[in-house]
C-alpha atoms as a PDB file:
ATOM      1  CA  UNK A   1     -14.583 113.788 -20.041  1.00  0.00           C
ATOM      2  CA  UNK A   2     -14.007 116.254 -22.835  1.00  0.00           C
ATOM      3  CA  UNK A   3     -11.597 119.510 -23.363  1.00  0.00           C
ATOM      4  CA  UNK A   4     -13.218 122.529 -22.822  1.00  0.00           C
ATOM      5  CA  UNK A   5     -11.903 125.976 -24.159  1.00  0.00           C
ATOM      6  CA  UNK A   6     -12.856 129.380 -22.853  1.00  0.00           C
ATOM      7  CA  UNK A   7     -11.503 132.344 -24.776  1.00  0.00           C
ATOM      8  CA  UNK A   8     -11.415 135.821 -23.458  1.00  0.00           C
ATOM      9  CA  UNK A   9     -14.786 135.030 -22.377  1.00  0.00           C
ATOM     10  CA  UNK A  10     -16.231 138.605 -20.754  1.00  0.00           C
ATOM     11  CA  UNK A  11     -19.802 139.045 -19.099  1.00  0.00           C
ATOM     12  CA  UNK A  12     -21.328 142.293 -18.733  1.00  0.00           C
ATOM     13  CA  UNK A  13     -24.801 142.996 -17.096  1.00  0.00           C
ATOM     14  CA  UNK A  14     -27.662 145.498 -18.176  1.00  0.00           C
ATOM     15  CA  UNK A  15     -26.116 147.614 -15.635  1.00  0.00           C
ATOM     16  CA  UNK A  16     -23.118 148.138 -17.825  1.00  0.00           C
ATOM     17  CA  UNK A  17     -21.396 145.775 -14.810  1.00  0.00           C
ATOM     18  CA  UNK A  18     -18.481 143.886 -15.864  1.00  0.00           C
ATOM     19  CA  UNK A  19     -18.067 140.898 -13.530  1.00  0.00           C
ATOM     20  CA  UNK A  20     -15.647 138.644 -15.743  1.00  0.00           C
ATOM     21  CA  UNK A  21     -13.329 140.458 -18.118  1.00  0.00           C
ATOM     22  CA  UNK A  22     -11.058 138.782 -20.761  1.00  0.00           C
ATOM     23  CA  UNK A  23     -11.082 135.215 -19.388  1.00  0.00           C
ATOM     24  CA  UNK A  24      -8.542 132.160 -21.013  1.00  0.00           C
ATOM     25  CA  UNK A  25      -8.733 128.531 -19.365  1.00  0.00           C
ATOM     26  CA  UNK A  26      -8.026 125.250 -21.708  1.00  0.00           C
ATOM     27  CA  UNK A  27      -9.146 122.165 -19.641  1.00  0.00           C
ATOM     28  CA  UNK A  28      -7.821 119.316 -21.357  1.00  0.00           C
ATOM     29  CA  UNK A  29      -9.442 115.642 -21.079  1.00  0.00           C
ATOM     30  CA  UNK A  30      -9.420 114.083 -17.875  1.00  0.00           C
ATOM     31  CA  UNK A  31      -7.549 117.398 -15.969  1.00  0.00           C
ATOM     32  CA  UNK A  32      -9.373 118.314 -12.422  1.00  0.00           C
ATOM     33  CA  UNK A  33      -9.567 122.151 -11.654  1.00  0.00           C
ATOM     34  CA  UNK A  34     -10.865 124.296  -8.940  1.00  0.00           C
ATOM     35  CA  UNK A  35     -12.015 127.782  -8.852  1.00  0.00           C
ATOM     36  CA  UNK A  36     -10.872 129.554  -5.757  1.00  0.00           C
ATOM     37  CA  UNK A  37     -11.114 133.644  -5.017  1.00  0.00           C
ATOM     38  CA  UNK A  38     -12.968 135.742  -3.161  1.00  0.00           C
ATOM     39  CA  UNK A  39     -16.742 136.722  -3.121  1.00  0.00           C
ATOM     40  CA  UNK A  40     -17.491 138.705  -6.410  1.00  0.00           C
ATOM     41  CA  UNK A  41     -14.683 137.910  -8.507  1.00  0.00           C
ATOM     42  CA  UNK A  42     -16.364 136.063 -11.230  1.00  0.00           C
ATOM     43  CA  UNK A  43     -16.242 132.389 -10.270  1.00  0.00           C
ATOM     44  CA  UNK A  44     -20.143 131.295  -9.792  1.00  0.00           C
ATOM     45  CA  UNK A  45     -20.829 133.814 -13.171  1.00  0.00           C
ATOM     46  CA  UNK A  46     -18.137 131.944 -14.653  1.00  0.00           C
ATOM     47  CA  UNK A  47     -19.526 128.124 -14.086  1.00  0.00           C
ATOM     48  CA  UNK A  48     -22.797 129.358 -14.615  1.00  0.00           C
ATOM     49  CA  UNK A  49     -21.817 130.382 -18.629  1.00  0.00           C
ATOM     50  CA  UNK A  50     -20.148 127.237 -19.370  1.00  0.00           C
ATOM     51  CA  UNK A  51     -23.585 125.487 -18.057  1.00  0.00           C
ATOM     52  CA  UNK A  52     -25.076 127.325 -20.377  1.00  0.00           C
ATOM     53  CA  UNK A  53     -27.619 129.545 -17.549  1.00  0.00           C
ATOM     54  CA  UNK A  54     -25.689 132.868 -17.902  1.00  0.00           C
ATOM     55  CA  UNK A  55     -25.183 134.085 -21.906  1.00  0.00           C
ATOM     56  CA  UNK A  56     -21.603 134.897 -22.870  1.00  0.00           C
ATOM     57  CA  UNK A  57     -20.991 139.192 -23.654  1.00  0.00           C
ATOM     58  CA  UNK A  58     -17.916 138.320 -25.852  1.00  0.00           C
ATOM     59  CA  UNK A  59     -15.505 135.339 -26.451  1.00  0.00           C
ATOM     60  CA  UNK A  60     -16.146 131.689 -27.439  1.00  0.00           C
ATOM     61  CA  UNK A  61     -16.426 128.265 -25.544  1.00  0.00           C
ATOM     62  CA  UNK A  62     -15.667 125.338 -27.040  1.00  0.00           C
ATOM     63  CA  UNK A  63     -16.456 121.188 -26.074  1.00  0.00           C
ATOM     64  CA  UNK A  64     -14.061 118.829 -27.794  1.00  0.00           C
ATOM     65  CA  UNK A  65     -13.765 121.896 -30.670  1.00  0.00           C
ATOM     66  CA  UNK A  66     -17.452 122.525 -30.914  1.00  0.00           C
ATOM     67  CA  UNK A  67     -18.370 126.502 -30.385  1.00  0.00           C
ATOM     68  CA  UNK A  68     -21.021 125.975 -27.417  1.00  0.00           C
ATOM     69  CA  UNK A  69     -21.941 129.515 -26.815  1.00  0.00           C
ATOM     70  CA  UNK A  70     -25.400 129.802 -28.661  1.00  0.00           C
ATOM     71  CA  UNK A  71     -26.032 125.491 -27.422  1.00  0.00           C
ATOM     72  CA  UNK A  72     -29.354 125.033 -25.210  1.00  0.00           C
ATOM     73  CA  UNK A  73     -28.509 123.875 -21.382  1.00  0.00           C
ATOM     74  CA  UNK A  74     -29.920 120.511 -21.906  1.00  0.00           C
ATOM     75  CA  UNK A  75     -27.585 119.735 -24.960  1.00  0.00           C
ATOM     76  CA  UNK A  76     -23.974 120.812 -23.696  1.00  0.00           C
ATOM     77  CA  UNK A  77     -24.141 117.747 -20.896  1.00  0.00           C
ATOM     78  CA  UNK A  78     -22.579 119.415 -18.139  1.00  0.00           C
ATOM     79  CA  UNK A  79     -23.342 119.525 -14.339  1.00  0.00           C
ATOM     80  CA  UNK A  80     -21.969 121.804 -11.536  1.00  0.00           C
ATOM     81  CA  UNK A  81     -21.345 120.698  -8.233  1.00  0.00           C
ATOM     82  CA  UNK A  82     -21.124 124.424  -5.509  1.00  0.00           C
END
């Protein structure tokens, strides 16, 4: 596993929508997380930017210290289980 660093990562649609405003989380290596909430609050949009298939608005994510926002899908090595 790796750490993975999301910093006040925000996503906002064409729509001027914001779904995910000013988000922290610091996984560190080997740590197990879940993402529980309701319907709409961000969590799928959330997975779905780390993976890569949703661009970031604003913030950074880092692997291991590596800024991944602008990395290709097939290069971060990542999978989501929903």
């Amino acid at each position: 596993m790796a750490e993975l660093k999301l910093e006040h990562i925000k996503k906002t649609y064409d729509n001027n929508n914001t779904v995910v405003k000013d988000f922290n989380l610091h996984i560190t290596d080997k740590e197990f997380i879940v993402f529980v909430g309701p319907s709409g609050c961000g969590k799928s949009t959330t997975l779905r930017m780390v993976a890569g298939l949703e661009s970031i608005t604003s913030g950074d994510f880092y692997i291991d210290g590596e800024r991944m926002n602008d990395v290709e899908p097939k290069n971060r090595d990542i999978a989501m289980v929903f």
